[in-house]
C-alpha atoms as a PDB file:
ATOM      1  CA  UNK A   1      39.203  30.109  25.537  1.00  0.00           C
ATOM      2  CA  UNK A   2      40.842  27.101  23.891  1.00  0.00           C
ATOM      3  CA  UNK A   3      38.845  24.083  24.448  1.00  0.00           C
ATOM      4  CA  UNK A   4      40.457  21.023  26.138  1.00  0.00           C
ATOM      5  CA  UNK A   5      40.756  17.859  25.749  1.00  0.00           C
ATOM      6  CA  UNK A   6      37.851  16.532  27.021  1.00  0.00           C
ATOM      7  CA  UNK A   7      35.268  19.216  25.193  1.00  0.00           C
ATOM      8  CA  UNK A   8      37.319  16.906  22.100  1.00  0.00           C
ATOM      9  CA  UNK A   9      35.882  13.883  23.228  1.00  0.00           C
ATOM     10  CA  UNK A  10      32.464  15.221  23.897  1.00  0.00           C
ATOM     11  CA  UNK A  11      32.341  17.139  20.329  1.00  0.00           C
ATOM     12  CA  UNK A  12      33.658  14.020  18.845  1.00  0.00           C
ATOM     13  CA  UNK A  13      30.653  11.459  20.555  1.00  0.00           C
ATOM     14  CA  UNK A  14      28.284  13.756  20.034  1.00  0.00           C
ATOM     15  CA  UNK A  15      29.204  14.223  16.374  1.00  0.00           C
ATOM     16  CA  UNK A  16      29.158  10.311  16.036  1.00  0.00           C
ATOM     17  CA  UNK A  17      25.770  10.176  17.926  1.00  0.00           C
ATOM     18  CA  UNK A  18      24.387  12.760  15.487  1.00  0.00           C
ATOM     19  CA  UNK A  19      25.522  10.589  12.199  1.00  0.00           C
ATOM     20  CA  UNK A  20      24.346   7.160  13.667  1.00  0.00           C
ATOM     21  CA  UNK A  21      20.706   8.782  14.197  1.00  0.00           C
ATOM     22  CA  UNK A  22      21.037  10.212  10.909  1.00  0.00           C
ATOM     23  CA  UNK A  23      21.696   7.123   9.435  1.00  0.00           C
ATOM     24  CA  UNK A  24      19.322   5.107  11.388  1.00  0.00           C
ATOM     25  CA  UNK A  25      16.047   7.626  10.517  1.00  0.00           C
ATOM     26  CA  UNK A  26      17.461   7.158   6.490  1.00  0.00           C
ATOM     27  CA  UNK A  27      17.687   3.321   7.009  1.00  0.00           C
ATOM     28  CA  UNK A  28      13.487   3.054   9.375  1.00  0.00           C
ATOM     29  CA  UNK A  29      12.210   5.381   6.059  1.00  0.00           C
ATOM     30  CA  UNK A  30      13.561   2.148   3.418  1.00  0.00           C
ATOM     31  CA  UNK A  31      12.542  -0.484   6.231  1.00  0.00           C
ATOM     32  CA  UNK A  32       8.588  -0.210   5.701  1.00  0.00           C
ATOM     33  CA  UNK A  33       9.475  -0.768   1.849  1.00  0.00           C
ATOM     34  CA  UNK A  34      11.440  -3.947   2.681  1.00  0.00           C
ATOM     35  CA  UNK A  35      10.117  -6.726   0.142  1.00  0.00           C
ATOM     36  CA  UNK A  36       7.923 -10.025   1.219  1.00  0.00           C
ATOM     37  CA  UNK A  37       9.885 -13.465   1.889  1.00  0.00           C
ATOM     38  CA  UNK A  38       9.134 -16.201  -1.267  1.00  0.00           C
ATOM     39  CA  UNK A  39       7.513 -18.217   1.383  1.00  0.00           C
ATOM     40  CA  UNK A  40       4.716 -15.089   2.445  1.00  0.00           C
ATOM     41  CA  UNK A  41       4.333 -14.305  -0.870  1.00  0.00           C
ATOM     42  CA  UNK A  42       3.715 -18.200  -1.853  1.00  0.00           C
ATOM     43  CA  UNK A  43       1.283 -18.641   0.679  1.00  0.00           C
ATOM     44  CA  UNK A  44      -0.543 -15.679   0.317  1.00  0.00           C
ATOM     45  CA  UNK A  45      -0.381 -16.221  -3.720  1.00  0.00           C
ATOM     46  CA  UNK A  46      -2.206 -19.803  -2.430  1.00  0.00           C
ATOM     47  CA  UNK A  47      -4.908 -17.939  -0.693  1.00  0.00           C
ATOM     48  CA  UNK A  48      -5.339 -14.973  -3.495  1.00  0.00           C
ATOM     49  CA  UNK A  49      -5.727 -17.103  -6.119  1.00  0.00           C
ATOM     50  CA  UNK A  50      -9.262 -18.044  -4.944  1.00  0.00           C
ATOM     51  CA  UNK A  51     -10.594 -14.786  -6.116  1.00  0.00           C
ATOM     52  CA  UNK A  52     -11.616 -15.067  -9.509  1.00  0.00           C
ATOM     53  CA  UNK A  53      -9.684 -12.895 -12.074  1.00  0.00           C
ATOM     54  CA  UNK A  54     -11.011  -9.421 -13.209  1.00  0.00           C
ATOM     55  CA  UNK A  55     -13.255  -8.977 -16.426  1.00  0.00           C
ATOM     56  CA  UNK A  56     -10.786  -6.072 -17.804  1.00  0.00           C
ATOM     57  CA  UNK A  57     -14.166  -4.507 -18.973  1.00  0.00           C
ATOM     58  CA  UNK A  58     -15.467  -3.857 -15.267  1.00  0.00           C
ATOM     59  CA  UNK A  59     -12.381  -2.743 -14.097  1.00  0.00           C
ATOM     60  CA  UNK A  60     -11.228  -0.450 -16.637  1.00  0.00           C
ATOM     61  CA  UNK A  61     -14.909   1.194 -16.763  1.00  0.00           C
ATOM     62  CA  UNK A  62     -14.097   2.679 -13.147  1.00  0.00           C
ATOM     63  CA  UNK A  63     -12.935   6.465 -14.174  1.00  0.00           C
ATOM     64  CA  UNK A  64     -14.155   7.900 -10.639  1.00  0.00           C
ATOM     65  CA  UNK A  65     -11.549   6.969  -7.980  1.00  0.00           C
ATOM     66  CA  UNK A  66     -14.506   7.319  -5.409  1.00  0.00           C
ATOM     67  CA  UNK A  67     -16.334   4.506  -7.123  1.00  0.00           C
ATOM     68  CA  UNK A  68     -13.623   1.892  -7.009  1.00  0.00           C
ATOM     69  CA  UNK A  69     -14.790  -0.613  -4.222  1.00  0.00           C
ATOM     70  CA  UNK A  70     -11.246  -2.959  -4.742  1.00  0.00           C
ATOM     71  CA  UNK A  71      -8.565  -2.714  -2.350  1.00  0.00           C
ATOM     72  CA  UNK A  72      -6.650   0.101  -3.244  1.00  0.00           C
ATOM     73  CA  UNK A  73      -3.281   1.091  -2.240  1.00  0.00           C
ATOM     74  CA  UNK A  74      -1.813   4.542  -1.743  1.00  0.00           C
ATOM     75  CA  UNK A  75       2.307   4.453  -1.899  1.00  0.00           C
ATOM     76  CA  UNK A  76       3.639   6.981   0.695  1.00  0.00           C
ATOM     77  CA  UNK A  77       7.195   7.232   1.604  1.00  0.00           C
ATOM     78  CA  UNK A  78       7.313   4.939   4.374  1.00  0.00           C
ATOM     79  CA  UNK A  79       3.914   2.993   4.429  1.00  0.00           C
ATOM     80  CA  UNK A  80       0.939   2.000   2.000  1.00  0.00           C
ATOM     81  CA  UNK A  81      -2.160   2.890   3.237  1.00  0.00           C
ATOM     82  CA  UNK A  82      -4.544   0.110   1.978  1.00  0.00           C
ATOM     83  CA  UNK A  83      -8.368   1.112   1.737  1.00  0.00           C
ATOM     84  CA  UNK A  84     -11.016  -1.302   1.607  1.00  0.00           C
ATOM     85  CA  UNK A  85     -14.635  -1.740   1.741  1.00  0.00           C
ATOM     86  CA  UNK A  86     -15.876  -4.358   4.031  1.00  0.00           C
ATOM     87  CA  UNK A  87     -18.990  -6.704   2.493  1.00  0.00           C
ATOM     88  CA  UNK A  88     -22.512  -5.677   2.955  1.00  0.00           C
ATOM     89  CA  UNK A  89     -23.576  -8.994   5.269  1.00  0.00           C
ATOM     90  CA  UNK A  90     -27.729  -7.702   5.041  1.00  0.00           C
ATOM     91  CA  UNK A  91     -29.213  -9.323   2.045  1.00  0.00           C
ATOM     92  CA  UNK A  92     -32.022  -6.789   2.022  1.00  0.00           C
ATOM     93  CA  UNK A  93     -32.112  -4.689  -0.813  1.00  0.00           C
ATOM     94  CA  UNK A  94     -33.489  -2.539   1.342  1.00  0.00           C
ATOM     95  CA  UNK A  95     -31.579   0.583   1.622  1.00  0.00           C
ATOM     96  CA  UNK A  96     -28.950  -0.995  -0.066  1.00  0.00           C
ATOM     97  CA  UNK A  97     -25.848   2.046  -0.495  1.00  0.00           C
ATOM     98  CA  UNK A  98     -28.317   4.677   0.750  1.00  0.00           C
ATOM     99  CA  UNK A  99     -28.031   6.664   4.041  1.00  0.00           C
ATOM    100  CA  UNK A 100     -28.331   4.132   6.574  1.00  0.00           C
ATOM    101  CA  UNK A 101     -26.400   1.144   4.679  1.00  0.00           C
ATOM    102  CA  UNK A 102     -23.404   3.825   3.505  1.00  0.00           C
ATOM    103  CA  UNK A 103     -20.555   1.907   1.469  1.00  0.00           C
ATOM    104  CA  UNK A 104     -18.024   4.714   3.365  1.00  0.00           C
ATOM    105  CA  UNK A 105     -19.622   3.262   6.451  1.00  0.00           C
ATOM    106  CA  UNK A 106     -17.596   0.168   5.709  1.00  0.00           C
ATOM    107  CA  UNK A 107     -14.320   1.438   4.748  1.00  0.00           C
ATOM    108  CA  UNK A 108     -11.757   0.709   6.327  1.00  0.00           C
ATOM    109  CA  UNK A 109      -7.301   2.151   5.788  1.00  0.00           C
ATOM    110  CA  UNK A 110      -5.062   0.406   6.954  1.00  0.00           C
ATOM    111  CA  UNK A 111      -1.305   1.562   7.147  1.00  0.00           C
ATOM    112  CA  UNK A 112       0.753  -1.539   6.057  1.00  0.00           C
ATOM    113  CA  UNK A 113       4.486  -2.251   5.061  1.00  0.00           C
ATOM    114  CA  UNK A 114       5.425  -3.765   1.805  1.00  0.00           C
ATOM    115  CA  UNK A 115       5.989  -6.946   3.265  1.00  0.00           C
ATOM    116  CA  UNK A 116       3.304  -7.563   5.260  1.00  0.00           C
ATOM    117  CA  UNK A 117       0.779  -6.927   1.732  1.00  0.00           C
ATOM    118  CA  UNK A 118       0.558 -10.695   0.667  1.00  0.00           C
ATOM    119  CA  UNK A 119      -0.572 -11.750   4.243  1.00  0.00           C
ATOM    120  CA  UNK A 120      -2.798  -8.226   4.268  1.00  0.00           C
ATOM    121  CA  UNK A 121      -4.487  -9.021   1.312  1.00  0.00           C
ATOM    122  CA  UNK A 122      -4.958 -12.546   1.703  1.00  0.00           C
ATOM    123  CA  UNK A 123      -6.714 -11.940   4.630  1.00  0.00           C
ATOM    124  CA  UNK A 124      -9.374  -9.558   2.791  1.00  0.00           C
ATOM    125  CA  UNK A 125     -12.879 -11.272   2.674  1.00  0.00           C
ATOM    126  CA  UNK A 126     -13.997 -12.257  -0.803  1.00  0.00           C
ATOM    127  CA  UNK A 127     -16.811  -9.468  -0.873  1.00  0.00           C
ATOM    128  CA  UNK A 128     -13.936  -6.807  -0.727  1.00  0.00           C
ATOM    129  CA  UNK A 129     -13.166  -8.571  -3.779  1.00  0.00           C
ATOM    130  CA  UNK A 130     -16.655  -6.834  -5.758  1.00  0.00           C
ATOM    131  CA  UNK A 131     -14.892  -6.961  -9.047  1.00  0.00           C
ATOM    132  CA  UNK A 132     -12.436  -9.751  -8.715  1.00  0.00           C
ATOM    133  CA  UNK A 133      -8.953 -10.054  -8.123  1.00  0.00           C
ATOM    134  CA  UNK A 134      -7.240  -6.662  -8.858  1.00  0.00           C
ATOM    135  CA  UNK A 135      -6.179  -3.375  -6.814  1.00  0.00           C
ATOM    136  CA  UNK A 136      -5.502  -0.130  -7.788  1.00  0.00           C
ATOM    137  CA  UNK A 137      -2.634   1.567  -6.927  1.00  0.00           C
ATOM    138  CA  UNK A 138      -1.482   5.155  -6.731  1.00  0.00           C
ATOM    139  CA  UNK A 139       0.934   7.770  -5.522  1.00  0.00           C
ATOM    140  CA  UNK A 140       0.332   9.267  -2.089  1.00  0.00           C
ATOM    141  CA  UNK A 141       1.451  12.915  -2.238  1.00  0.00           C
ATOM    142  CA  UNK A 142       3.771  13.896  -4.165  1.00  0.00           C
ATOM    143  CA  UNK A 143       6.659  16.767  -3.220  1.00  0.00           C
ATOM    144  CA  UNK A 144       9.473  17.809  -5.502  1.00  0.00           C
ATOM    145  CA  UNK A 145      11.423  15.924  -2.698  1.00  0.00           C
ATOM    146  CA  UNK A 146       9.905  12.759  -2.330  1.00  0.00           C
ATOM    147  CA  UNK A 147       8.580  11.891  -6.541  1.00  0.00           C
ATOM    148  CA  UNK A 148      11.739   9.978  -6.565  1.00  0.00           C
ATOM    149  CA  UNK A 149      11.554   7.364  -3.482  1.00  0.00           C
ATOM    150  CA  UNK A 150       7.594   7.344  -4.169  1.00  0.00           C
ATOM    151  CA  UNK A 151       8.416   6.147  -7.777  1.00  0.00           C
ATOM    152  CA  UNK A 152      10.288   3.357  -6.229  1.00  0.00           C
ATOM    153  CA  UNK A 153       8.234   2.466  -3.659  1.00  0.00           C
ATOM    154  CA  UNK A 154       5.471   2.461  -6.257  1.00  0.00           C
ATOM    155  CA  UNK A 155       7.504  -0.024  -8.141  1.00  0.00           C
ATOM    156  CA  UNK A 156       8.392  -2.682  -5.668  1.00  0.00           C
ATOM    157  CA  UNK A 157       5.015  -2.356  -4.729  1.00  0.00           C
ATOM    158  CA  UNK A 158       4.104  -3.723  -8.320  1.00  0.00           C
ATOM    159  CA  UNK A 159       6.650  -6.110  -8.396  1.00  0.00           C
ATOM    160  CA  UNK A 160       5.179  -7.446  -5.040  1.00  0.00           C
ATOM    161  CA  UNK A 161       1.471  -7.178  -6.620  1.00  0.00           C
ATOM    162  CA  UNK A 162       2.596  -9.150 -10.168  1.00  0.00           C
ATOM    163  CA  UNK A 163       4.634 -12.003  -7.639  1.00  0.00           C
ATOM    164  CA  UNK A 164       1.195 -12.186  -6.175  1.00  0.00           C
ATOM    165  CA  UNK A 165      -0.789 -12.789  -9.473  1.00  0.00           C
ATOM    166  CA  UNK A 166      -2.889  -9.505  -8.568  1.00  0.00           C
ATOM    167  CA  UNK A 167      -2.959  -7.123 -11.830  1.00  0.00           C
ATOM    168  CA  UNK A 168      -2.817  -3.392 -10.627  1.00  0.00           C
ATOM    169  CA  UNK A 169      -5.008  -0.733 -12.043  1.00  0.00           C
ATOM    170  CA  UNK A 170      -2.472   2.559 -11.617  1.00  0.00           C
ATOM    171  CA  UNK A 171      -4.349   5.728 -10.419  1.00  0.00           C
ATOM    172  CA  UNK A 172      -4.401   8.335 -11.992  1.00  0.00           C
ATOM    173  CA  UNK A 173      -4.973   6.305 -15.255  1.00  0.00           C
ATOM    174  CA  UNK A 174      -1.558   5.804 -16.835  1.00  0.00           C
ATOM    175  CA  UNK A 175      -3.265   4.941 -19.910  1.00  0.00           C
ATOM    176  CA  UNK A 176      -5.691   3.040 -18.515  1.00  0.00           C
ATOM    177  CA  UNK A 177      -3.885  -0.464 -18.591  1.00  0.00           C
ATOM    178  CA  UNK A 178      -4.164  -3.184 -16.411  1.00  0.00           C
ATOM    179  CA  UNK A 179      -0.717  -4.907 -15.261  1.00  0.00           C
END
């Protein structure tokens, strides 16, 4: 059976529909790594720089990723997932990071795109801020198939975190720098 013209047609716009989906699911993976505007970035920078800098000391002597209480961002391939710990409001030392007053009880991850991170962090309370301004960062997980767009993600990421005036503790330890 010899197909006619109109199967054609129907081959053809379905074809087309096929590559414009393709291309649109390639394009919605980049979008959630789309960079901040100058002006979010400015005002955010504004807001940030009321956290006092790090002591490189306190930061650096964090080796157990479970004991960092900083924001800390995991790159994935279309989001960052940003963890925090929300401030202990009791004053009581009573208790304080034992079973009932649990520091997991306040965390909190949040899935976020690139350009919404100045307004996301600027927006943190100062006590998620326990050892001043800086955030570690770190590959979410990592395939054979996506190390390449995570590495780049990863990078604007910094880029976005330096523009900010936030220096970026990289987990695991790449030789255990602060940037």
């Amino acid at each position: 059976m010899q197909p006619n013209c109109k199967q054609h047609i129907f081959l053809a716009v379905a074809l087309s529909l096929c590559v414009l989906a393709a291309v649109g699911c390639t394009r919605s993976a980049a979008v959630g790594y789309a960079p901040p505007s100058a002006s979010a970035v400015a005002d955010a920078r504004m807001d940030i720089a009321a956290i006092p800098l790090p002591a490189k000391s306190a930061a650096l002597a964090v080796v157990d990723e479970s004991q960092w209480r900083n924001p800390f961002l995991s790159v994935g391939d279309k989001m960052l997932l940003l963890r925090i710990y929300l401030p202990d409001d009791n004053a009581s030392e009573l208790d304080r990071g034992g079973f009932t007053r649990s520091s997991n009880a306040r965390k909190q991850e949040l899935s976020i795109r690139l350009r919404d991170l100045p307004r996301a962090l600027a927006a943190l309370p100062q006590g998620c801020w326990p050892n001043g301004r800086v955030v570690a960062i770190a590959p979410g997980f990592v395939t054979p198939q996506n190390e390449a767009q995570l590495l780049r993600n990863e990078q604007a990421t910094l880029q976005t975190l330096q523009a900010l005036g936030v220096p970026a503790k990289e987990w695991p330890t790449r030789g255990a720098a602060l940037r």
